[in-house]
N, C-alpha and C. Protein backbone atom coordinates (compact mmCIF):
# COMPACT_ATOMS: atom_id res chain seq x y z
N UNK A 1 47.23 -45.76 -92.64
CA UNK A 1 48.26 -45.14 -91.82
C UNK A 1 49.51 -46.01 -91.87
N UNK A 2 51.10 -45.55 -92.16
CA UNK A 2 51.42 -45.96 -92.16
C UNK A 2 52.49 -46.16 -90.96
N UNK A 3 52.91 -47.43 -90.78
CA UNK A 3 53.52 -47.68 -89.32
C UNK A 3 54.86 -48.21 -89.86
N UNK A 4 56.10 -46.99 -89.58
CA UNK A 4 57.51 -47.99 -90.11
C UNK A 4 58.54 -48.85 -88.86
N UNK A 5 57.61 -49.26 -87.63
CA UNK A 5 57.86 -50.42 -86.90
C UNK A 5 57.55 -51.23 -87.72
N UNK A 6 56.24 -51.17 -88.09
CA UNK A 6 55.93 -52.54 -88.18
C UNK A 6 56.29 -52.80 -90.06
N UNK A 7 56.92 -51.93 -90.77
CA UNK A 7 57.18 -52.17 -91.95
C UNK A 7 58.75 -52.52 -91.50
N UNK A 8 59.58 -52.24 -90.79
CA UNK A 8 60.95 -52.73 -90.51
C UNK A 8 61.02 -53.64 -89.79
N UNK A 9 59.72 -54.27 -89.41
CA UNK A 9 59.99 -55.87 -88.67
C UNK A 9 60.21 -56.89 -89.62
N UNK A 10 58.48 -56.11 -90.46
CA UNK A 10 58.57 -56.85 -91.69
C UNK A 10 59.89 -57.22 -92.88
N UNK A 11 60.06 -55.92 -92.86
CA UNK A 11 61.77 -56.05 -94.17
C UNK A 11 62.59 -56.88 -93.44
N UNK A 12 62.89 -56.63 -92.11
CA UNK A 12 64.07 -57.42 -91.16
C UNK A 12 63.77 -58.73 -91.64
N UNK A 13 62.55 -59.41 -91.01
CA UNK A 13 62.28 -60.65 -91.14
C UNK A 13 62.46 -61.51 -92.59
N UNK A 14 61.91 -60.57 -93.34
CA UNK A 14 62.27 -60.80 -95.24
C UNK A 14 63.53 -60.98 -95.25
N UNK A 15 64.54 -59.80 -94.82
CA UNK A 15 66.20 -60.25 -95.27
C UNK A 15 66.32 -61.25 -94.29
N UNK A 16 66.39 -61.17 -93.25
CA UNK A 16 67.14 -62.22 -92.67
C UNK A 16 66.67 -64.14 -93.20
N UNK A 17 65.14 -64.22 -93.51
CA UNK A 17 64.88 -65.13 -94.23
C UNK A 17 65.73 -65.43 -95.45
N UNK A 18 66.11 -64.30 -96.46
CA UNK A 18 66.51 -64.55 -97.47
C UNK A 18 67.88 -64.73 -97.45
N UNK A 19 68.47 -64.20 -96.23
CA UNK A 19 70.19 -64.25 -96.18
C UNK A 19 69.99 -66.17 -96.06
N UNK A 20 68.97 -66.33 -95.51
CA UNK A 20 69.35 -68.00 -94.53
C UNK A 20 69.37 -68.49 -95.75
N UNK A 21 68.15 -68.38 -96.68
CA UNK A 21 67.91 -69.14 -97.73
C UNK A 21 69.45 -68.48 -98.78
N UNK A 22 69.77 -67.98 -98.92
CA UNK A 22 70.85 -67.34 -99.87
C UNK A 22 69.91 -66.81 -101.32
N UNK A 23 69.30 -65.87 -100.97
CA UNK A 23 68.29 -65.66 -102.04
C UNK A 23 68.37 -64.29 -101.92
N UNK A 24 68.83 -63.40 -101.37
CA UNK A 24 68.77 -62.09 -100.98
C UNK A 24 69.13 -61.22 -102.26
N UNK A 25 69.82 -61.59 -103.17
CA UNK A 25 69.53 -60.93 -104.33
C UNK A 25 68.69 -61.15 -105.24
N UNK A 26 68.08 -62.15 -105.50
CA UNK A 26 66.56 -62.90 -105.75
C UNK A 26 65.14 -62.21 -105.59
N UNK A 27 65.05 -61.69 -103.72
CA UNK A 27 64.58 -60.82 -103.61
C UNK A 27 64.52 -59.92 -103.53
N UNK A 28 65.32 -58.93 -103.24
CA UNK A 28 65.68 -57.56 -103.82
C UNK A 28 65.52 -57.24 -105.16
N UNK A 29 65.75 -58.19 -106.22
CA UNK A 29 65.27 -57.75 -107.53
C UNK A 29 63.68 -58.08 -107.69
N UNK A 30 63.12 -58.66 -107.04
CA UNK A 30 61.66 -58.96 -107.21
C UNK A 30 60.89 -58.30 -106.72
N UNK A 31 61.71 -57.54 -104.94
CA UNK A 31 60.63 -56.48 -104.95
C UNK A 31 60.66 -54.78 -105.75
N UNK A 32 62.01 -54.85 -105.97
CA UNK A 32 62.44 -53.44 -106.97
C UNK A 32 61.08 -53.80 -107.84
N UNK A 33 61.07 -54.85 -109.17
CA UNK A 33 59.99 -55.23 -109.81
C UNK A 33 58.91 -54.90 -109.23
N UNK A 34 58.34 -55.52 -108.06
CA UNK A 34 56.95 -55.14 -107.18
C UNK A 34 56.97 -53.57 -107.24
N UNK A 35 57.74 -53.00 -106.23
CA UNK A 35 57.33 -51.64 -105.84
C UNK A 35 57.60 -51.09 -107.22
N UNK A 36 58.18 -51.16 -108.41
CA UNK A 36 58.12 -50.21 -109.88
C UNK A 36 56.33 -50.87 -110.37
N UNK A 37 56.26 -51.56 -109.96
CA UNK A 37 54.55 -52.22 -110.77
C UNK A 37 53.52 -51.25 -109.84
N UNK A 38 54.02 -51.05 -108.58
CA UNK A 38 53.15 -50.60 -107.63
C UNK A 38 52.90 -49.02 -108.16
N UNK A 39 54.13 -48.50 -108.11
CA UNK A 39 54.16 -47.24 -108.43
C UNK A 39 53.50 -46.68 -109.50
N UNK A 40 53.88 -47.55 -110.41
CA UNK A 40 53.22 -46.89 -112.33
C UNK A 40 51.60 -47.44 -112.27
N UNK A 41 51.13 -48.40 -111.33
CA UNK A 41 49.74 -48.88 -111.33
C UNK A 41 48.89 -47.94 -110.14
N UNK A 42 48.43 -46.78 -110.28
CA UNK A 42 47.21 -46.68 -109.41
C UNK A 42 46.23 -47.10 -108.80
N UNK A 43 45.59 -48.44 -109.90
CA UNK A 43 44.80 -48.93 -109.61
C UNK A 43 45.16 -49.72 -108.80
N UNK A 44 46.28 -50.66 -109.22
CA UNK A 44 46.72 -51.43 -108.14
C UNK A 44 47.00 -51.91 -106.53
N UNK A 45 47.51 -50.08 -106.44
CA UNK A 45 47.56 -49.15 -105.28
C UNK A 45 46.31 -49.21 -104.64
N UNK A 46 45.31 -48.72 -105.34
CA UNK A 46 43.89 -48.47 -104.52
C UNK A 46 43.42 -50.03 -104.31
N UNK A 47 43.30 -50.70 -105.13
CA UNK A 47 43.32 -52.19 -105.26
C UNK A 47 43.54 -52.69 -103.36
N UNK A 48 44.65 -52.15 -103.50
CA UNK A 48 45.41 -53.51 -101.87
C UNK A 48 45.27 -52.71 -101.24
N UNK A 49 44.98 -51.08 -101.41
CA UNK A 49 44.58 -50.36 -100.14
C UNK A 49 43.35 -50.81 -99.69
N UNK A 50 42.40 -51.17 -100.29
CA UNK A 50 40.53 -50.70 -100.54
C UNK A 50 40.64 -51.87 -99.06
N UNK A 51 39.85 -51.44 -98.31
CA UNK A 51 39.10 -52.54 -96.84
C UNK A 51 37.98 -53.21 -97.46
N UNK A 52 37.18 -52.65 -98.35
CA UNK A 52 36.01 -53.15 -98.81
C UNK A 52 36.19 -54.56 -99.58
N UNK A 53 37.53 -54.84 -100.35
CA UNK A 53 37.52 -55.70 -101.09
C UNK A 53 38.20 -56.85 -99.86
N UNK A 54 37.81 -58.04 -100.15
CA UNK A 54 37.94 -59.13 -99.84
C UNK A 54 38.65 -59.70 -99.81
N UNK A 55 39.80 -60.24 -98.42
CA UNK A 55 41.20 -60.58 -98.99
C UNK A 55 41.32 -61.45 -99.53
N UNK A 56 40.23 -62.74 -100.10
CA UNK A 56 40.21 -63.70 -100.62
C UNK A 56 40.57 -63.38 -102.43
N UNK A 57 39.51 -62.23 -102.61
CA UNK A 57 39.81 -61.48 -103.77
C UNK A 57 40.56 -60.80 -104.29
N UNK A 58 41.61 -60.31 -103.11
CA UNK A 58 42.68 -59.58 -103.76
C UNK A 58 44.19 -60.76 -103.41
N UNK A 59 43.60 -61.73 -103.00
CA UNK A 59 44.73 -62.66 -103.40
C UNK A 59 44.40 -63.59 -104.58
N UNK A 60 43.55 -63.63 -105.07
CA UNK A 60 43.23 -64.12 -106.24
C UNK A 60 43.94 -62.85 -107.45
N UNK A 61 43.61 -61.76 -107.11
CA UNK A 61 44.28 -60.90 -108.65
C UNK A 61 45.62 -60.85 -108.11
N UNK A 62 46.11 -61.01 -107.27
CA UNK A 62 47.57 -61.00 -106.74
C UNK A 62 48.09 -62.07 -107.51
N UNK A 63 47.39 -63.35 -106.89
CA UNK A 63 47.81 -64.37 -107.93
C UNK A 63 48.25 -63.94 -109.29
N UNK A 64 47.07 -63.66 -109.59
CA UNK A 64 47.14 -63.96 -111.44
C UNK A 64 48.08 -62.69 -111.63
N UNK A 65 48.44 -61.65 -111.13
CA UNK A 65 49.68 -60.90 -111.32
C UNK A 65 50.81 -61.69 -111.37
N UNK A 66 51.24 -62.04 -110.30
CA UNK A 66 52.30 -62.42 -109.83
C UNK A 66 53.14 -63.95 -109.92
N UNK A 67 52.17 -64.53 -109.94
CA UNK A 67 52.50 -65.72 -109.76
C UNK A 67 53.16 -66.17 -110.99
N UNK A 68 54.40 -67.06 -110.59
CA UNK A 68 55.18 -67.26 -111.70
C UNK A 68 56.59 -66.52 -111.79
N UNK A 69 56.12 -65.12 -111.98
CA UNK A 69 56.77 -63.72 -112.00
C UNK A 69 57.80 -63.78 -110.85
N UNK A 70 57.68 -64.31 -109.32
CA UNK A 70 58.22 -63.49 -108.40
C UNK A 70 58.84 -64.86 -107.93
N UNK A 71 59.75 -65.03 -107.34
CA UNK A 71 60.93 -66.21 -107.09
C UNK A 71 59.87 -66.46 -105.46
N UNK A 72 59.92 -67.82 -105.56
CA UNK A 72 58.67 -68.77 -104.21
C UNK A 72 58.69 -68.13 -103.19
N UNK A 73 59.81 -67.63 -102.75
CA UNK A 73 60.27 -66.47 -100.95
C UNK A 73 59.81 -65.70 -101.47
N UNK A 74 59.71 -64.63 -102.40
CA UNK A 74 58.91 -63.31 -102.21
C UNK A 74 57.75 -63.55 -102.89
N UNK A 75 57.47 -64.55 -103.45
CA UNK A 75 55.47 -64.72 -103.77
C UNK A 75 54.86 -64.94 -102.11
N UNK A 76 55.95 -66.06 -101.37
CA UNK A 76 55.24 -66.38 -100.29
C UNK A 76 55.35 -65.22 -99.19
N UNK A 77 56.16 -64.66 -99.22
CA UNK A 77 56.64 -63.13 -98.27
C UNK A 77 54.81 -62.30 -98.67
N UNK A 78 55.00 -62.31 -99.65
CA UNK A 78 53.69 -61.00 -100.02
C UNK A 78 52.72 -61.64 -99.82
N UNK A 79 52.44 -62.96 -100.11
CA UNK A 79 50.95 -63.81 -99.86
C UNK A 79 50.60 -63.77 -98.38
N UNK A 80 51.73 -64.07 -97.54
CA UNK A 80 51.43 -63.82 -95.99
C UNK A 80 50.99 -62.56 -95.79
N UNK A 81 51.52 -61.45 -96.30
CA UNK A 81 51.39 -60.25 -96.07
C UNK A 81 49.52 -59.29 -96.11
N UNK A 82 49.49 -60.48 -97.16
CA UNK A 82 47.97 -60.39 -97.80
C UNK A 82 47.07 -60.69 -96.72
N UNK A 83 47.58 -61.89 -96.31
CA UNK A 83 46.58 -62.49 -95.62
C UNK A 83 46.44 -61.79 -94.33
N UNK A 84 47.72 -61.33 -93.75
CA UNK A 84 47.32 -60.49 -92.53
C UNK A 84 46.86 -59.34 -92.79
N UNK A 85 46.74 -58.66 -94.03
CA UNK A 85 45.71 -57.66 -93.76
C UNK A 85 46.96 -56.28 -94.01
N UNK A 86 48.57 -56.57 -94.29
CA UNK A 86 49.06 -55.68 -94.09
C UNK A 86 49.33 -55.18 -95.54
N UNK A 87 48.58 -55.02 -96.79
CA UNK A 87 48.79 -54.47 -97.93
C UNK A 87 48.78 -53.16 -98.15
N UNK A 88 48.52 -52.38 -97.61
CA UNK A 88 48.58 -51.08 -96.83
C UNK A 88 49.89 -50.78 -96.76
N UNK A 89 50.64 -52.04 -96.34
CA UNK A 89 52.00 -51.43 -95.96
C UNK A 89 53.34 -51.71 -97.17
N UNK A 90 53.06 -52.52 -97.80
CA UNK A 90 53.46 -52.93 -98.84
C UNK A 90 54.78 -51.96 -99.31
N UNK A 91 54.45 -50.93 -99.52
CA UNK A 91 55.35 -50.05 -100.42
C UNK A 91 56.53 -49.40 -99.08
N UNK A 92 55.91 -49.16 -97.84
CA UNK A 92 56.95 -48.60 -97.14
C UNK A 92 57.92 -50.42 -96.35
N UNK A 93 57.50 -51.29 -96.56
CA UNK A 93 57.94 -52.68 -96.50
C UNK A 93 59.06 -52.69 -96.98
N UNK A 94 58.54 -52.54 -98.26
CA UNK A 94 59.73 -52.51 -100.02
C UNK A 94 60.83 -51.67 -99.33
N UNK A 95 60.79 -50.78 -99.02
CA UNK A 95 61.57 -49.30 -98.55
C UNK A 95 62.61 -50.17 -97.62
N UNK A 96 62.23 -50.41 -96.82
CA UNK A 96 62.14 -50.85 -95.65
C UNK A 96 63.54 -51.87 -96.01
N UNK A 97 63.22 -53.05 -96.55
CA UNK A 97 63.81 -54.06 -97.40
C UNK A 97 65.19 -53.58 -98.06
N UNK A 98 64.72 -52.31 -98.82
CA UNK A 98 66.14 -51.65 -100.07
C UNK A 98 67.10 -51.12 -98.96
N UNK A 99 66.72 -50.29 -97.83
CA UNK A 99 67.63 -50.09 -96.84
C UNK A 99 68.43 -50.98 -95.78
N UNK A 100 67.77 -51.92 -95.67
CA UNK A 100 68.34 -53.08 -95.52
C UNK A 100 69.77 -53.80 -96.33
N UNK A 101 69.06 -53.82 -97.51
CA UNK A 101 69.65 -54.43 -98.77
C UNK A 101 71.37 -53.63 -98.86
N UNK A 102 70.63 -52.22 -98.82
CA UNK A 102 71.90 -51.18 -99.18
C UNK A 102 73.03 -50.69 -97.88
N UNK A 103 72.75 -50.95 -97.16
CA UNK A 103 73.47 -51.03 -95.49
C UNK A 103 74.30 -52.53 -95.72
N UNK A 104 74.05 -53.40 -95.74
CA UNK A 104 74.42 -54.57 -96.24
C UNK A 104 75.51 -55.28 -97.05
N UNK A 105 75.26 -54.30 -98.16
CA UNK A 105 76.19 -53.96 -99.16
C UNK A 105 76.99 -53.24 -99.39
N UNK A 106 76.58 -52.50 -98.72
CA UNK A 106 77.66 -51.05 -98.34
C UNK A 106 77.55 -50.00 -99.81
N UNK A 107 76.03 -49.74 -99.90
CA UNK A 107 75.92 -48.93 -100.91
C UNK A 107 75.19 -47.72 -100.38
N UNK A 108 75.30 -46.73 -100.65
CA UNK A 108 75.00 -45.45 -100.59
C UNK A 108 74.05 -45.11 -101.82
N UNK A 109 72.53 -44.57 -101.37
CA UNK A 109 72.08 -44.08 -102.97
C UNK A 109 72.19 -42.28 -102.48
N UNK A 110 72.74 -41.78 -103.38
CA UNK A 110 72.99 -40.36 -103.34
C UNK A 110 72.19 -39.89 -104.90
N UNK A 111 71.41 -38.46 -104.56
CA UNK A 111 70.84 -38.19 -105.46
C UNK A 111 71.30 -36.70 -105.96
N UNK A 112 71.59 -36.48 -107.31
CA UNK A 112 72.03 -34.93 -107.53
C UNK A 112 71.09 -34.26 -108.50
N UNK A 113 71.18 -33.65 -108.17
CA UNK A 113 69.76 -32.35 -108.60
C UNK A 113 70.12 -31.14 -109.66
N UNK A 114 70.59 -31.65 -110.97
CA UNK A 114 71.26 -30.20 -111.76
C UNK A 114 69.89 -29.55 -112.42
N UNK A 115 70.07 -28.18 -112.87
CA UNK A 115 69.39 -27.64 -113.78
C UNK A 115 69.35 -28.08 -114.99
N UNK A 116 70.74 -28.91 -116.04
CA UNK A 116 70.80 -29.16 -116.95
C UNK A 116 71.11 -30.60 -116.60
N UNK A 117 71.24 -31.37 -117.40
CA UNK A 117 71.50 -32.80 -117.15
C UNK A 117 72.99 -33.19 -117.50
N UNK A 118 73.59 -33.59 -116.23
CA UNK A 118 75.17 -33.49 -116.03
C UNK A 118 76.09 -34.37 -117.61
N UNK A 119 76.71 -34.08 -117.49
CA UNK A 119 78.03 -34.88 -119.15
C UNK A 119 78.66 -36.34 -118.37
N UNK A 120 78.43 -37.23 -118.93
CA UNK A 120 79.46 -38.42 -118.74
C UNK A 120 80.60 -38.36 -118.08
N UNK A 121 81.68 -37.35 -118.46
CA UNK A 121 82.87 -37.26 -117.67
C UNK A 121 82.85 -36.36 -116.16
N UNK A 122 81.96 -35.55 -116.20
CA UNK A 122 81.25 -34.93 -115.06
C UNK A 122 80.34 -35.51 -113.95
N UNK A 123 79.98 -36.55 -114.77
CA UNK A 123 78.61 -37.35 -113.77
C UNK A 123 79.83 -38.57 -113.00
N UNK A 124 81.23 -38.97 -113.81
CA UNK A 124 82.11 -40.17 -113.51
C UNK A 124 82.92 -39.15 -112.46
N UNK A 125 83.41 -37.81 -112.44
CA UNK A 125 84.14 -37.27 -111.18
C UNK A 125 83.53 -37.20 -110.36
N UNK A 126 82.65 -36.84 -110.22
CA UNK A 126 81.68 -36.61 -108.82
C UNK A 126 81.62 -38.05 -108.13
N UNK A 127 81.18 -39.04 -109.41
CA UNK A 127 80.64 -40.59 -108.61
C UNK A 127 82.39 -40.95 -107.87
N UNK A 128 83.43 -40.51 -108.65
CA UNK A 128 84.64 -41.10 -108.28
C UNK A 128 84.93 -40.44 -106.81
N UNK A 129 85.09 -38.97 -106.99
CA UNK A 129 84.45 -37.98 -105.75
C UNK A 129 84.00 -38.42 -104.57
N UNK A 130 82.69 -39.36 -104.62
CA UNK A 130 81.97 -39.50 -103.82
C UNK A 130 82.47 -41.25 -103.22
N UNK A 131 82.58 -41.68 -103.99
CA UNK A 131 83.29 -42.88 -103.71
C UNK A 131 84.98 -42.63 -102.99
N UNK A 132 85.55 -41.91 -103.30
CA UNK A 132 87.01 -42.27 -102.39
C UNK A 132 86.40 -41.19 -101.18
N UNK A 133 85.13 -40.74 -101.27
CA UNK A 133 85.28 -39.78 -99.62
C UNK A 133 83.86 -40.57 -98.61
N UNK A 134 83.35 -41.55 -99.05
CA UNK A 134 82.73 -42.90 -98.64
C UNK A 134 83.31 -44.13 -98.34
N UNK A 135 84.27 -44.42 -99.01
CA UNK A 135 84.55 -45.82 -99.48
C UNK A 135 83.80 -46.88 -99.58
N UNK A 136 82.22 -46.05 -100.23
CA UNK A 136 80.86 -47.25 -100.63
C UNK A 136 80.60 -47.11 -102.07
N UNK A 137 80.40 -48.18 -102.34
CA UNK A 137 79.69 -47.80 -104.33
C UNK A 137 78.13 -47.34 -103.86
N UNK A 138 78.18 -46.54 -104.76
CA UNK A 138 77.16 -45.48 -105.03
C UNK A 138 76.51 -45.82 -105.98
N UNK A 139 75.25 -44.81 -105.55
CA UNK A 139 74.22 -45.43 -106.55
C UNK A 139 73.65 -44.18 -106.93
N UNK A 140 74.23 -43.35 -107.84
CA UNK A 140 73.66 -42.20 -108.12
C UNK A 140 72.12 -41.55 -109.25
N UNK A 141 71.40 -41.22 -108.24
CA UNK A 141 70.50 -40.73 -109.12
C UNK A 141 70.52 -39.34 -109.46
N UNK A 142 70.17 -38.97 -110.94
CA UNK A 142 70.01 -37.60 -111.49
C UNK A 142 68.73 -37.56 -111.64
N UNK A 143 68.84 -36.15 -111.08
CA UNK A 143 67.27 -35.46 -110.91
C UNK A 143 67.23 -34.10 -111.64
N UNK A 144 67.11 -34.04 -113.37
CA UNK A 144 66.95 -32.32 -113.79
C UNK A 144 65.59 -31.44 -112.87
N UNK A 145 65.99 -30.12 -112.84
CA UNK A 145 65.03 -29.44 -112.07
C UNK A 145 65.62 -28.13 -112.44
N UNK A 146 65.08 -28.26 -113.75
CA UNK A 146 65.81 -26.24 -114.46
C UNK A 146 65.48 -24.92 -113.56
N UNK A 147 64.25 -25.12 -112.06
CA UNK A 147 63.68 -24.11 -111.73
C UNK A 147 65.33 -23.87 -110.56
N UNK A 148 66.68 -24.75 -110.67
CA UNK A 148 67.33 -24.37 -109.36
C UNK A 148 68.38 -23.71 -110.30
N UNK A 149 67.97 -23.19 -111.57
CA UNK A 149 68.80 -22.00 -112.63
C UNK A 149 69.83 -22.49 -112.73
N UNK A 150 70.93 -23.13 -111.80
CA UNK A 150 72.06 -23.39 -111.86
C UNK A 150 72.83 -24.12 -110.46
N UNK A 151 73.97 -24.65 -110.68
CA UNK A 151 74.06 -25.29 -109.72
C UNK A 151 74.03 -26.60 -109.60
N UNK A 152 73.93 -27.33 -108.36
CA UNK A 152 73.42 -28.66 -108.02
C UNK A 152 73.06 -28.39 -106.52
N UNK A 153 72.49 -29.78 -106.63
CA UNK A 153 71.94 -29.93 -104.66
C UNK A 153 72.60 -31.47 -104.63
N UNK A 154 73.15 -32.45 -103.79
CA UNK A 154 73.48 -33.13 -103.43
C UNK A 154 72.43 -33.53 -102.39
N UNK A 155 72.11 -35.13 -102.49
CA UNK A 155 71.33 -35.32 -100.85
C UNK A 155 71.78 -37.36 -100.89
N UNK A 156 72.84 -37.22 -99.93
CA UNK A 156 73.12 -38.55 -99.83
C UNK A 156 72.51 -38.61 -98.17
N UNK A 157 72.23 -39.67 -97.42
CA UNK A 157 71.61 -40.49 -96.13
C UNK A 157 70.95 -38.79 -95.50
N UNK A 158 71.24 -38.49 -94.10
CA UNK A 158 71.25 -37.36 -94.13
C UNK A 158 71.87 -36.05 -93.99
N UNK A 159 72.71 -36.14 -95.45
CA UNK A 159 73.75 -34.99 -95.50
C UNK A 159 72.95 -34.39 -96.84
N UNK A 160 72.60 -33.16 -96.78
CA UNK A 160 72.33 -32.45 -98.01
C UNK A 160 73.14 -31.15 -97.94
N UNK A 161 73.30 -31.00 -99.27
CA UNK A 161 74.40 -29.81 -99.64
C UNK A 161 73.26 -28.99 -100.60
N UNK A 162 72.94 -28.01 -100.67
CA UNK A 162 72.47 -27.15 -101.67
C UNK A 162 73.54 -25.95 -102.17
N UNK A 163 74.06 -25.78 -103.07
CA UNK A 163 74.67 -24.86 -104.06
C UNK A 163 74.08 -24.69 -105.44
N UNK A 164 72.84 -24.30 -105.33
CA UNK A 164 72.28 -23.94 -106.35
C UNK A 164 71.82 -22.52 -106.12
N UNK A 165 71.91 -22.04 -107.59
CA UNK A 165 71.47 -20.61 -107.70
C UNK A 165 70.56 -19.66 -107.36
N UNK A 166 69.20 -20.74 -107.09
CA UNK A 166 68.24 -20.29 -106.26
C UNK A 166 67.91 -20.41 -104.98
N UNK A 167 69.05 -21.46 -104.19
CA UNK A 167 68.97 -20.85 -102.91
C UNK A 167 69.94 -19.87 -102.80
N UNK A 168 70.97 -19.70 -103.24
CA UNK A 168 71.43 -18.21 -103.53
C UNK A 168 70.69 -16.90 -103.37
N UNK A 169 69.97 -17.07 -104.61
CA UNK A 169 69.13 -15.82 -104.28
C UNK A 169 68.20 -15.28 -103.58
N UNK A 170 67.50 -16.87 -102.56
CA UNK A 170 66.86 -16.79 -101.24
C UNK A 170 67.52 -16.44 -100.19
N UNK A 171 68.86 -16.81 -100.09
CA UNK A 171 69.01 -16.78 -99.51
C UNK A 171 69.45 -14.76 -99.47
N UNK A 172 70.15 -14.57 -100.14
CA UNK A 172 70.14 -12.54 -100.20
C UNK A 172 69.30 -12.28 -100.21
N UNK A 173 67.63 -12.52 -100.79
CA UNK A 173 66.92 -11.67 -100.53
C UNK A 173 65.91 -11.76 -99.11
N UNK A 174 66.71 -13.24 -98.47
CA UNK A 174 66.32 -13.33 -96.73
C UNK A 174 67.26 -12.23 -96.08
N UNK A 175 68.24 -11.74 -96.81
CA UNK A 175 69.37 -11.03 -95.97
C UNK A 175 69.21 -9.58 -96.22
N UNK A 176 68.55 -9.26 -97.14
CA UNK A 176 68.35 -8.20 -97.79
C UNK A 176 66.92 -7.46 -96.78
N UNK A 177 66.17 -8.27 -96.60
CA UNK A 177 64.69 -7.96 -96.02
C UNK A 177 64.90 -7.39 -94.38
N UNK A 178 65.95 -8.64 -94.41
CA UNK A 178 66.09 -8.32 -93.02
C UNK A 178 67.62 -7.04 -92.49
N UNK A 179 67.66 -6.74 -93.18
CA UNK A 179 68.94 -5.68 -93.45
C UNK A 179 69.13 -4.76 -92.07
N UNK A 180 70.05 -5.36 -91.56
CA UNK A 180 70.53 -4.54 -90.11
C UNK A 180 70.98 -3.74 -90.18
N UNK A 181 71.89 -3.34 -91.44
CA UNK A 181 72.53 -2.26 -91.28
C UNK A 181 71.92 -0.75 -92.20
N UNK A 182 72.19 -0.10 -91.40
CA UNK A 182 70.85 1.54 -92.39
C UNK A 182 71.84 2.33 -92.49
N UNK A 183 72.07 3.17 -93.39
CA UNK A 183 72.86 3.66 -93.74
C UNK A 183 72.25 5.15 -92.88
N UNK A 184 72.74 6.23 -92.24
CA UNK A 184 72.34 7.20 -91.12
C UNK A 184 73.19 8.48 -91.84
N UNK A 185 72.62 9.36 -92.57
CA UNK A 185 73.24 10.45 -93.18
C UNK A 185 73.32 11.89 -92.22
């Protein structure tokens, strides 16, 4: 179950450690690294979820993952983490941490959603777009999804815009069903 008190005590406590130490970009790139290892590894996942396994044992394969790999503040950030038992929480932690990170910085990640995959000079107006009506650098992700026919969807913090073709056509044939007006001959 996951608890995002107690994963935003956790991230808090991580940045503010790392601001003291001046390492905060140090760790932010180490846990990006972590949570992309987390993600593409299943096993891994089930690994630090499992109760059955032994935290002695899953800090031993933690080790031999990691160690070396991850700058001393975030080997020792996750080794504590281990030990209390909170590996479970790990990934909404990470989360936890990048929003931190990106409030901070004054970055915005905004994600756009085309049917086709946007052109260079198209993908640079929008980011320019979005930047003089923010005044944050952006961090734009493209998401193809040919089933929205046409169009885009926008979803920056919580502002989403949909202008795509298929809520279009949900949306008339919500208007259509429900049709108030009858024509009376």
């Amino acid at each position: 179950m996951k608890n995002p008190k107690l994963s935003g005590r956790y991230a808090k406590a991580l940045f503010d450690y790392a601001s003291e130490k001046d390492k905060v970009e140090e760790v932010c790139g180490d846990l990006r690294l972590f949570a992309d290892i987390l993600k593409e590894n299943r096993e891994l996942q089930m690994l630090l979820r499992n109760p059955v396994i032994e935290p002695h044992q899953k800090h031993k394969i933690f080790e031999s993952i990691f160690n070396g790999t991850l700058q001393e503040t975030t080997y020792q950030f996750l080794d504590v983490l281990l030990k209390k038992k909170r590996e479970p929480a790990l990934d909404t932690i990470c989360e936890e941490f990048f929003k931190l990170y990106n409030a901070a910085h004054n970055i915005r990640p905004v994600t756009i959603t085309t049917a086709l995959p946007l052109g260079d000079d198209l993908k640079e107006k929008i980011l320019q777009m979005l930047v003089e009506q923010t005044h944050a650098t952006i961090d734009l992700q493209q998401v193809v999804d040919p089933e929205i026919i046409g169009g885009f969807k926008i979803q920056m913090d919580d502002y989403y815009l949909d202008s795509s073709v298929l809520s279009k056509i949900n949306k008339l044939k919500q208007e259509f069903s429900q049709n108030m007006f009858q024509v009376h001959f």
